[in-house]
PDB file of N, CA and C in Angstrom:
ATOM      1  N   UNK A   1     124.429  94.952  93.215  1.00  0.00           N
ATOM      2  CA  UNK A   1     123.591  96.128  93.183  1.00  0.00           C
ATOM      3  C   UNK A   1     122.490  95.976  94.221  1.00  0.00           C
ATOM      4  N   UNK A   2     122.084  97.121  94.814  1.00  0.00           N
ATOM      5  CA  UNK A   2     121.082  97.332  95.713  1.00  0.00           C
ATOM      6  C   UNK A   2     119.369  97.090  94.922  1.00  0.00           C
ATOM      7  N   UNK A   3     118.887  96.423  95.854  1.00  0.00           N
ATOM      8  CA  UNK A   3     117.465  96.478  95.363  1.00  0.00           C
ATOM      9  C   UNK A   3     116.413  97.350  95.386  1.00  0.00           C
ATOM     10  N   UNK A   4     117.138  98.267  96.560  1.00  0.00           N
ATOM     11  CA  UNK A   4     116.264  99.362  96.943  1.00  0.00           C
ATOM     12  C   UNK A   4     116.567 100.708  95.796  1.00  0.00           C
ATOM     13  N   UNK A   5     115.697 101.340  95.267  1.00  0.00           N
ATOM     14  CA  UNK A   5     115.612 102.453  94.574  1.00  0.00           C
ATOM     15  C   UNK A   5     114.516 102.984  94.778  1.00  0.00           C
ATOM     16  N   UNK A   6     114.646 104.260  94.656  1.00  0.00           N
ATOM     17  CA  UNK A   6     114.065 105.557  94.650  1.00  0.00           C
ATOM     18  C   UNK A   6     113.998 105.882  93.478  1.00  0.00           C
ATOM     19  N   UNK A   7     112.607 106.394  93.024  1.00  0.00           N
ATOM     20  CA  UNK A   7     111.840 106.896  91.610  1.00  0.00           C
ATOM     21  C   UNK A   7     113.082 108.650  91.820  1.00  0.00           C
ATOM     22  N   UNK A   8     113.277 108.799  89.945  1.00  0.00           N
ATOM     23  CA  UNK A   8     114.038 110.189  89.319  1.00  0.00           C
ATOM     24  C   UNK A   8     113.841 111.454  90.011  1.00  0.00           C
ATOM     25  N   UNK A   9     112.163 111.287  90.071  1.00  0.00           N
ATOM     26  CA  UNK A   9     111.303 112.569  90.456  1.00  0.00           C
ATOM     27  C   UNK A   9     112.053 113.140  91.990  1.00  0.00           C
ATOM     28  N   UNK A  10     112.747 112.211  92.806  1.00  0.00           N
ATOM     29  CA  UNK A  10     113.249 112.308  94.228  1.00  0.00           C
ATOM     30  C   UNK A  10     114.521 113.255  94.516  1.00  0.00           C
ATOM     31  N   UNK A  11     114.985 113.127  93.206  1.00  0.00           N
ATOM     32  CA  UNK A  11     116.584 113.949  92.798  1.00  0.00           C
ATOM     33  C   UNK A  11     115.386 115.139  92.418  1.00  0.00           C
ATOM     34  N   UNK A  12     114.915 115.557  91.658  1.00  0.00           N
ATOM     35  CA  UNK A  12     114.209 116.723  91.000  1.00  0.00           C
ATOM     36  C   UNK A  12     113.831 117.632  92.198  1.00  0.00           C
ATOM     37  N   UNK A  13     113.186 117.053  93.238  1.00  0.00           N
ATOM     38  CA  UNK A  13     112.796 117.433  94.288  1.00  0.00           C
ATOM     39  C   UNK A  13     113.636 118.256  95.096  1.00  0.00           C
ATOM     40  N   UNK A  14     114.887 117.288  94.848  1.00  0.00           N
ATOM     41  CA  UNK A  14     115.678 117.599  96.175  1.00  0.00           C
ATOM     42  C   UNK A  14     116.763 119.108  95.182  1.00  0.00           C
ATOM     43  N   UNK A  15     116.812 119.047  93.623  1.00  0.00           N
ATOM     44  CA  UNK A  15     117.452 120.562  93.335  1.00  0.00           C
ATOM     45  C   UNK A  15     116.816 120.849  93.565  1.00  0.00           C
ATOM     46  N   UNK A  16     115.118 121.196  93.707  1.00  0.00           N
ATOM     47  CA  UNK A  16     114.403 122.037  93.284  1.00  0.00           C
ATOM     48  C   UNK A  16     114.008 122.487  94.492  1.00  0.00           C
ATOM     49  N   UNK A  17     114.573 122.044  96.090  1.00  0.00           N
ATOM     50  CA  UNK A  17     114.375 122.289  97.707  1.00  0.00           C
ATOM     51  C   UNK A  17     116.002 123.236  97.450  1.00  0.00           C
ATOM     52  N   UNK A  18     117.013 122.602  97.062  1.00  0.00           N
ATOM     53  CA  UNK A  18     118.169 123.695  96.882  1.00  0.00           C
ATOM     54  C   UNK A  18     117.870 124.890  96.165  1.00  0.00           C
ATOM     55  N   UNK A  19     117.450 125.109  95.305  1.00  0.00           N
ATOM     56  CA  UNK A  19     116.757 126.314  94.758  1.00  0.00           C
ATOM     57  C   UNK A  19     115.976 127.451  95.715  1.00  0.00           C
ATOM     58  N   UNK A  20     115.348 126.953  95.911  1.00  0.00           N
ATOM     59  CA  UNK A  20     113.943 127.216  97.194  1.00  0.00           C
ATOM     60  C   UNK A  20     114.996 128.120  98.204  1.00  0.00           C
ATOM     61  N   UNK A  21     115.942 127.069  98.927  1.00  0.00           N
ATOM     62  CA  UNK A  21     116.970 127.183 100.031  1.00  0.00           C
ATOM     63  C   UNK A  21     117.204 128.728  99.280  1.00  0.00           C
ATOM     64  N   UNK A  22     118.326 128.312  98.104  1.00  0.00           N
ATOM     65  CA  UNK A  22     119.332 129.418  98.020  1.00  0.00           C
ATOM     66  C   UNK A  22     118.147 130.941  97.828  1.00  0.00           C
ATOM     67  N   UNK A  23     117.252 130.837  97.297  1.00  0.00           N
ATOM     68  CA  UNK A  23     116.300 132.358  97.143  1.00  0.00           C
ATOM     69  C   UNK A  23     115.876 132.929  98.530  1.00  0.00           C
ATOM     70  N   UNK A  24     115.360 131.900  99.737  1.00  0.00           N
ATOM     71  CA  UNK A  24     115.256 132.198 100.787  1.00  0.00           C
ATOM     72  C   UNK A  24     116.153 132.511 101.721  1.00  0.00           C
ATOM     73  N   UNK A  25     117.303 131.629 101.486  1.00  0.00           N
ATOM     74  CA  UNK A  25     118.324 132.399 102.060  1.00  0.00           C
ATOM     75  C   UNK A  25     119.115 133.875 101.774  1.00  0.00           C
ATOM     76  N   UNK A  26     119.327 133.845 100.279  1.00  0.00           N
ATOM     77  CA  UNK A  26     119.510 135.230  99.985  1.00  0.00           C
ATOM     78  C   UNK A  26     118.496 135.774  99.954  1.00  0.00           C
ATOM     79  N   UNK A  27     117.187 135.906 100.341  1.00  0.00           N
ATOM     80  CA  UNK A  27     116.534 137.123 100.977  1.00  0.00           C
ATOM     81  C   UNK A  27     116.329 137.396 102.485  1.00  0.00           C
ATOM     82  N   UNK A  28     117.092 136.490 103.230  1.00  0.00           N
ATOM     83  CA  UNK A  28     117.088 136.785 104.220  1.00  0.00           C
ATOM     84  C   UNK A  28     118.440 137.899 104.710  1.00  0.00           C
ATOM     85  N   UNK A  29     119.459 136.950 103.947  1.00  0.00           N
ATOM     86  CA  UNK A  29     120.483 137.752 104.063  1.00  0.00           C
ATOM     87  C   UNK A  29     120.390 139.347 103.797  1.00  0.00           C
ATOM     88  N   UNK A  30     119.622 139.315 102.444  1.00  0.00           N
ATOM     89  CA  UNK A  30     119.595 140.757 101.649  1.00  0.00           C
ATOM     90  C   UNK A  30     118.641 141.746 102.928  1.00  0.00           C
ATOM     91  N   UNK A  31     117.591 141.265 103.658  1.00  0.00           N
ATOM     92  CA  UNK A  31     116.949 142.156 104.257  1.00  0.00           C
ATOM     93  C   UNK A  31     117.565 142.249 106.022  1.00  0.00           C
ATOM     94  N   UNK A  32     118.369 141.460 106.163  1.00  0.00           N
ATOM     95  CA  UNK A  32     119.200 141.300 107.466  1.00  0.00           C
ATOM     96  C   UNK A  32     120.607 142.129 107.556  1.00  0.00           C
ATOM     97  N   UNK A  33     121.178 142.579 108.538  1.00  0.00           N
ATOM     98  CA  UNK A  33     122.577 143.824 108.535  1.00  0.00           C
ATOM     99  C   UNK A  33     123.707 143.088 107.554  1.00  0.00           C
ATOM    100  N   UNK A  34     123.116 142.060 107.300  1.00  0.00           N
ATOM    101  CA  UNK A  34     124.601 141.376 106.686  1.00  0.00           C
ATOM    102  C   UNK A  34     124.132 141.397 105.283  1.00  0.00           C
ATOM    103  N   UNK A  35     123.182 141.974 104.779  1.00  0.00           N
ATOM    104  CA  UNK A  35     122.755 142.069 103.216  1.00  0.00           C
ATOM    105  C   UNK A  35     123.676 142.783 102.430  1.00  0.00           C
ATOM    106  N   UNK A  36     123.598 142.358 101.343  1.00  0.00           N
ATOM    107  CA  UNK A  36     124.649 143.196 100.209  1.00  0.00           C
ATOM    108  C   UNK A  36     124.281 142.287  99.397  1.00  0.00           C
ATOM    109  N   UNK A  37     124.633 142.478  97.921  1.00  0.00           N
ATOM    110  CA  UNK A  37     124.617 141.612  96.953  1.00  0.00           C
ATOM    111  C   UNK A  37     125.743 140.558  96.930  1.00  0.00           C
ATOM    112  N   UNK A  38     126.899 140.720  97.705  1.00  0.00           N
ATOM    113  CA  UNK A  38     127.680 139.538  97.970  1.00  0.00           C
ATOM    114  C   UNK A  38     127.532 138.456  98.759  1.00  0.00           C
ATOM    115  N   UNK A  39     126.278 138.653  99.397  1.00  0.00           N
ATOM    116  CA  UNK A  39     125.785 137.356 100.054  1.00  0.00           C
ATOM    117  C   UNK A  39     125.173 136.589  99.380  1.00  0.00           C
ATOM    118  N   UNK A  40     124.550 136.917  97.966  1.00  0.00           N
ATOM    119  CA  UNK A  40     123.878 136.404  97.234  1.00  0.00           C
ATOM    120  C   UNK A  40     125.554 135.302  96.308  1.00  0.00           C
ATOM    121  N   UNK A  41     126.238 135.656  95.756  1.00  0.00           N
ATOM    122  CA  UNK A  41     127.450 135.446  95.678  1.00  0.00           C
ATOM    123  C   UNK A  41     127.739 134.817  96.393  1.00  0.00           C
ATOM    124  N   UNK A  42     128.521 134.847  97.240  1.00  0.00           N
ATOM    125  CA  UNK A  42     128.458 133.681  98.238  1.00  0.00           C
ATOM    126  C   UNK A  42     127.798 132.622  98.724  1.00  0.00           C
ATOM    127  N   UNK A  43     126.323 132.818  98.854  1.00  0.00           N
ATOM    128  CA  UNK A  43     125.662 131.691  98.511  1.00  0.00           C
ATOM    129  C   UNK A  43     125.631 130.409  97.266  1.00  0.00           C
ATOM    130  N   UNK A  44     126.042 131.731  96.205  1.00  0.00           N
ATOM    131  CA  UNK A  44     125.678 130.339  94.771  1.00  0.00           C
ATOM    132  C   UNK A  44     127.280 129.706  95.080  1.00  0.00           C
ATOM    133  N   UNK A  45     128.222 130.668  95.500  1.00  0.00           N
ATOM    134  CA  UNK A  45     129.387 129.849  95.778  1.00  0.00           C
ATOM    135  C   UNK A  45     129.343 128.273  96.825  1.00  0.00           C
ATOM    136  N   UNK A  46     128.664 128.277  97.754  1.00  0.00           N
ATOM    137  CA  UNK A  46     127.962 127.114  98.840  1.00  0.00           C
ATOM    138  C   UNK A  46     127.345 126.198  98.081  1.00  0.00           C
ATOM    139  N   UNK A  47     126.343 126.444  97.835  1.00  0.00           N
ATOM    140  CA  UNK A  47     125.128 126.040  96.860  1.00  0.00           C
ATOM    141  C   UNK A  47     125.385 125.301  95.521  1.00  0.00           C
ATOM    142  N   UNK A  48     126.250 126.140  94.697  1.00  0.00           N
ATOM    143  CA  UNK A  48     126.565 125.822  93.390  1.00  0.00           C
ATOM    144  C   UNK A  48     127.253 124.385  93.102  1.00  0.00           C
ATOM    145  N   UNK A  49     128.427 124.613  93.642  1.00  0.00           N
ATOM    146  CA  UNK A  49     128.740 123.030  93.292  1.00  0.00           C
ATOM    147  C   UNK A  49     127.941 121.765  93.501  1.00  0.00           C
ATOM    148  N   UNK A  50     127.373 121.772  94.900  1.00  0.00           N
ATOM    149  CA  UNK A  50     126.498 120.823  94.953  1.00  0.00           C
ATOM    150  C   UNK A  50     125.119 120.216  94.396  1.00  0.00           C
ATOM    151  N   UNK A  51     124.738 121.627  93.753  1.00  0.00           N
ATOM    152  CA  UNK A  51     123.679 121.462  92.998  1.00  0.00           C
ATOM    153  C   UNK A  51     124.053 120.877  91.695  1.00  0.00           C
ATOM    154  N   UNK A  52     124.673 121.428  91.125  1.00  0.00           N
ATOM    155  CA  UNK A  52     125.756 120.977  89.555  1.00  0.00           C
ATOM    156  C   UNK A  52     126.091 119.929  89.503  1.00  0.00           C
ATOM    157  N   UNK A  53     126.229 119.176  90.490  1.00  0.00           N
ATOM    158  CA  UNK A  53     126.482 117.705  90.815  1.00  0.00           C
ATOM    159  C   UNK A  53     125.508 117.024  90.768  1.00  0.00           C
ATOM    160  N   UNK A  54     124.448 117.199  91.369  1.00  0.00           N
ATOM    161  CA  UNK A  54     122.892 116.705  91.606  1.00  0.00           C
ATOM    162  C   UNK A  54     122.062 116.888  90.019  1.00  0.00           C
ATOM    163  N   UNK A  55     122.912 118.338  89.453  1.00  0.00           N
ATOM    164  CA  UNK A  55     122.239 118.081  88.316  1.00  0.00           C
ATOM    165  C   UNK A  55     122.764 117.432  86.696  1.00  0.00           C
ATOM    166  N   UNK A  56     124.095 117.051  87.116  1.00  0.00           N
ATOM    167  CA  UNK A  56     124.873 116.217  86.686  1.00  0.00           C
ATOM    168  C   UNK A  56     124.220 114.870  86.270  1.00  0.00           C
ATOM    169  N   UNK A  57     123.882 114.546  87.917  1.00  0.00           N
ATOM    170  CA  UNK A  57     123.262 113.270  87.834  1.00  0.00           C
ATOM    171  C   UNK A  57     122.138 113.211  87.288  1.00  0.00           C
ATOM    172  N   UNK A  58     120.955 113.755  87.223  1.00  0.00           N
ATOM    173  CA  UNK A  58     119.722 113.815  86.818  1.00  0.00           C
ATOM    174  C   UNK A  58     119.970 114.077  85.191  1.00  0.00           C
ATOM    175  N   UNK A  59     120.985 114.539  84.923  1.00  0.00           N
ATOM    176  CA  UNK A  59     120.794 114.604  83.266  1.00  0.00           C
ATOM    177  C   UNK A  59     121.907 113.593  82.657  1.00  0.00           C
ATOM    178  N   UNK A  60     122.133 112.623  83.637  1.00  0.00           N
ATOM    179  CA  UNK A  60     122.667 111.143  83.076  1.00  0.00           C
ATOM    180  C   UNK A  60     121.411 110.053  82.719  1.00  0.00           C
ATOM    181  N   UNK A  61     120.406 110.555  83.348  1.00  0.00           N
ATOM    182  CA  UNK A  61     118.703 109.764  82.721  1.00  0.00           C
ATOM    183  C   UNK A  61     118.995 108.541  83.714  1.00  0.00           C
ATOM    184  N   UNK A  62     119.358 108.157  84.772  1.00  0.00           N
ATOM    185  CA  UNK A  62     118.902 107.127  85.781  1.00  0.00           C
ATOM    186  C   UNK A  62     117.903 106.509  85.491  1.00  0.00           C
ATOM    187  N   UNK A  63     117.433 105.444  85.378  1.00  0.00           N
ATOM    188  CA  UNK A  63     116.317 104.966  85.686  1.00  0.00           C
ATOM    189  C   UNK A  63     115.531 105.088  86.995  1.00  0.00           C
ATOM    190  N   UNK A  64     115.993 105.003  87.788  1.00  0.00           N
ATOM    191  CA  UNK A  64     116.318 104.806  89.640  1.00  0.00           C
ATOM    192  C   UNK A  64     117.344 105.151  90.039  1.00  0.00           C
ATOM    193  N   UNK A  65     117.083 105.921  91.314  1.00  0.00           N
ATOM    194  CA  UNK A  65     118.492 105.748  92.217  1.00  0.00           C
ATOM    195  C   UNK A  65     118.826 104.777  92.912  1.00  0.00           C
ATOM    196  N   UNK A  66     120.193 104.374  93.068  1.00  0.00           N
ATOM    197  CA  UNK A  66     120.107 103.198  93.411  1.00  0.00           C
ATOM    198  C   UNK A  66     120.718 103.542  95.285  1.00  0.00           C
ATOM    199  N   UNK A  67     120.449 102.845  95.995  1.00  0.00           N
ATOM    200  CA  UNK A  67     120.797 103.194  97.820  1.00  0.00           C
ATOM    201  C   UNK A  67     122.032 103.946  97.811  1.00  0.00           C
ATOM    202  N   UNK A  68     123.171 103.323  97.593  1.00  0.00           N
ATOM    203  CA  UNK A  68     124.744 103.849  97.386  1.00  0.00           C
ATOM    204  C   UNK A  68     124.212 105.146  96.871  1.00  0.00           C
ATOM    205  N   UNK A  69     124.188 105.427  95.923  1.00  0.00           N
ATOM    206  CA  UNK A  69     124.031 106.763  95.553  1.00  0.00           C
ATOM    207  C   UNK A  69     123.311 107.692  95.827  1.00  0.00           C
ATOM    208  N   UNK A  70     122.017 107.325  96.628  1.00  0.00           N
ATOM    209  CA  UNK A  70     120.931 108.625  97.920  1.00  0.00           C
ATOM    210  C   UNK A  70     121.980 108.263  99.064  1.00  0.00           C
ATOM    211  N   UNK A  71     122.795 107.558  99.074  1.00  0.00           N
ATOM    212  CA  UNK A  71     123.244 107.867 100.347  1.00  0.00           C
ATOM    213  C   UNK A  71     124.479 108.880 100.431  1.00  0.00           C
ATOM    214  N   UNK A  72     125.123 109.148  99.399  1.00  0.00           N
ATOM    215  CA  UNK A  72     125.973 109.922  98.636  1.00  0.00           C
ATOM    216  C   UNK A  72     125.899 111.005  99.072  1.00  0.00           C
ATOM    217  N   UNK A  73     124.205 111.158  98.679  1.00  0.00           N
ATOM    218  CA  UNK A  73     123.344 112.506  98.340  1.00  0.00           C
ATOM    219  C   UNK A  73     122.960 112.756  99.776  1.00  0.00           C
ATOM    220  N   UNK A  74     122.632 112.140 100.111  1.00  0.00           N
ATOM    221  CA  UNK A  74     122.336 112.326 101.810  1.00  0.00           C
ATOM    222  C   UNK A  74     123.449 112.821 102.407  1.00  0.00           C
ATOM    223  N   UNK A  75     124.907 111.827 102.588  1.00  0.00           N
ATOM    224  CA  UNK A  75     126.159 112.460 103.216  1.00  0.00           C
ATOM    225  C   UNK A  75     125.918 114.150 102.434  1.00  0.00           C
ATOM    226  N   UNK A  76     126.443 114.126 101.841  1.00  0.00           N
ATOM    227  CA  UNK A  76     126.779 115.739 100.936  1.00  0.00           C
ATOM    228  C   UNK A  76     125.431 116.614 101.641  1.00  0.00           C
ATOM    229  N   UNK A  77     124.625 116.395 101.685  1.00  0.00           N
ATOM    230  CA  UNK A  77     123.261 117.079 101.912  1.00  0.00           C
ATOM    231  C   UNK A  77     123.371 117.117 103.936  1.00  0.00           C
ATOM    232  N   UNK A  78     123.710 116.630 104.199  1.00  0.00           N
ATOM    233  CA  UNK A  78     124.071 117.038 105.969  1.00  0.00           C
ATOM    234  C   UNK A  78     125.294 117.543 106.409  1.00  0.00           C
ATOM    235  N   UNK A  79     126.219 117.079 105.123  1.00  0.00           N
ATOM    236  CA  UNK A  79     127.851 118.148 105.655  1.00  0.00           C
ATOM    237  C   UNK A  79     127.826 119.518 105.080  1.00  0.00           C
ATOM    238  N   UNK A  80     126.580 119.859 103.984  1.00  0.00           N
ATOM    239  CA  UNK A  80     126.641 120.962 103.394  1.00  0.00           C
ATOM    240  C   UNK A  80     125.406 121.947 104.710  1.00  0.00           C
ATOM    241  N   UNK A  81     124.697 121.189 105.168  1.00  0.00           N
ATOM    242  CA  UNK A  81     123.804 121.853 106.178  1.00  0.00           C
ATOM    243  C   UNK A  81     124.818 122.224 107.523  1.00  0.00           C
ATOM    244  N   UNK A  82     125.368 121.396 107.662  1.00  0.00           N
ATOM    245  CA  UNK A  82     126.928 121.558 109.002  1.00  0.00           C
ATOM    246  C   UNK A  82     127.717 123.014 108.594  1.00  0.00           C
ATOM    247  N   UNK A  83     127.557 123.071 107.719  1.00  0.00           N
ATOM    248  CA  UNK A  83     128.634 123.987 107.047  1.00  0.00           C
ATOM    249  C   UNK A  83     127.755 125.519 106.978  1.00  0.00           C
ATOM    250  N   UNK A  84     126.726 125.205 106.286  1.00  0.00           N
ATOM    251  CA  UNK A  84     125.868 126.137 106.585  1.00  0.00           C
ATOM    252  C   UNK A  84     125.524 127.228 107.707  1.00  0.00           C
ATOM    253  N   UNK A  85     125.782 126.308 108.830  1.00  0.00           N
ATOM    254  CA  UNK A  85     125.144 126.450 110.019  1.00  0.00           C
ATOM    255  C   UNK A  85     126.569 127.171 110.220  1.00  0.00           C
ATOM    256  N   UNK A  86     127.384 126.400 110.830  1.00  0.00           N
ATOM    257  CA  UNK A  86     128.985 127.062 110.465  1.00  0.00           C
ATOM    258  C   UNK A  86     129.298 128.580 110.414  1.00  0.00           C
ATOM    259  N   UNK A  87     128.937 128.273 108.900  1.00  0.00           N
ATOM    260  CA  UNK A  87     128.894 129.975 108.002  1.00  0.00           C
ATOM    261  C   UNK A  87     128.198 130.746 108.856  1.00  0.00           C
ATOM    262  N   UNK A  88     126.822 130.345 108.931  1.00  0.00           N
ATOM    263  CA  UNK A  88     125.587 131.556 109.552  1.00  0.00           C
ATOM    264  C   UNK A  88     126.152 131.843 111.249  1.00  0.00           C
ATOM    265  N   UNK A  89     126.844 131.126 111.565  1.00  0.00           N
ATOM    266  CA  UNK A  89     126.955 131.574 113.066  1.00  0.00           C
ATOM    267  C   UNK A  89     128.777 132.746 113.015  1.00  0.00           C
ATOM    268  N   UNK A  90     129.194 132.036 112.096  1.00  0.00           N
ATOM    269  CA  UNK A  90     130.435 132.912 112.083  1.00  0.00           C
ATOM    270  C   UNK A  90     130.036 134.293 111.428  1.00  0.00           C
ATOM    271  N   UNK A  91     129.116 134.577 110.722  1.00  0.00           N
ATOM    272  CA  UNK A  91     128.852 135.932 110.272  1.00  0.00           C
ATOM    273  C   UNK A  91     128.036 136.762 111.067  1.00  0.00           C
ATOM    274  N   UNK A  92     127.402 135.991 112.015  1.00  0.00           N
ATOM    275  CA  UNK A  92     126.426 136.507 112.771  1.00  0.00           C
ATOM    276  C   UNK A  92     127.299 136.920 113.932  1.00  0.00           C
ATOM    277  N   UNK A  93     128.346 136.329 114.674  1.00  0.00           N
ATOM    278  CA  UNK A  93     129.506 136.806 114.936  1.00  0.00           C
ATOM    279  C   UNK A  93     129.998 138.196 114.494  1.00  0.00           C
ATOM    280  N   UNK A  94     130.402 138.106 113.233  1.00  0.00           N
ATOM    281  CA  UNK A  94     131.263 139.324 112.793  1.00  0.00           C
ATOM    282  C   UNK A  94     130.202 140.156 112.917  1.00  0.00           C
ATOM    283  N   UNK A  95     128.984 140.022 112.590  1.00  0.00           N
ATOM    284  CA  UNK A  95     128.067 141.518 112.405  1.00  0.00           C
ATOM    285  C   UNK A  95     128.119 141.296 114.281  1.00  0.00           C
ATOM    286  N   UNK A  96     127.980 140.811 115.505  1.00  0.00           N
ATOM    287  CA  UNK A  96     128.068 141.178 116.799  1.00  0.00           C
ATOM    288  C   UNK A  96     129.200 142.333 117.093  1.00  0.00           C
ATOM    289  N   UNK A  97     130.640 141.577 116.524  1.00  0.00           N
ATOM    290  CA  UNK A  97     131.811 142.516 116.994  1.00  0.00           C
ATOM    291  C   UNK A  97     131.638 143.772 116.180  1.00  0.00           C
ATOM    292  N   UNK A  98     130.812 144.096 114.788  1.00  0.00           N
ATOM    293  CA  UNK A  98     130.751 145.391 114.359  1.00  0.00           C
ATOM    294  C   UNK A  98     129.751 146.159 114.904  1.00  0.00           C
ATOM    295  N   UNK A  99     128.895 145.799 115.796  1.00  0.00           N
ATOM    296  CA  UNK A  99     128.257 146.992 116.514  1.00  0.00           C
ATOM    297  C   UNK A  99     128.793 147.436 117.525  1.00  0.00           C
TER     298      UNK A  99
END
């Protein structure tokens, strides 16, 4: 086992920055040409699993996180931002070819 850990409160943080994310993003979406209520939908679809996971873990009562496992959280947390980015440029796309 790793010696290095990170205090509970660090996971709490980090749903509670996914939260943050998904409201700001669906209001950006909602007030941008690509708004509809299915972007909101689509978002918790992105969003959702990964959070459910994160909050999976936090309601297993950790004492600490242990390295292996922020690093877990880290991978997942930069391929889900890749993806993100991804998404936002391919829709921003489709709304180009519809004007």
């Amino acid at each position: 086992m790793s010696g290095f850990a990170l205090p509970v409160w660090t996971l709490d943080l980090i749903i509670g920055l996914t939260v943050v994310e998904l409201v700001a993003l669906g209001m950006y979406r909602t007030r941008s040409a690509l708004g509809t209520c299915k972007a909101w939908v689509d978002l918790a679809l992105h969003l959702g699993p990964g959070t459910l996971l994160m909050l999976a873990l936090r309601l297993t009562d950790p004492q600490t996180l242990s390295l292996p496992v922020m690093a877990c959280l880290a991978a997942a947390g930069l391929l889900h931002a890749v993806e993100m980015i991804k998404w936002s440029r391919r829709g921003d796309a489709r709304l180009d070819r519809a004007r």
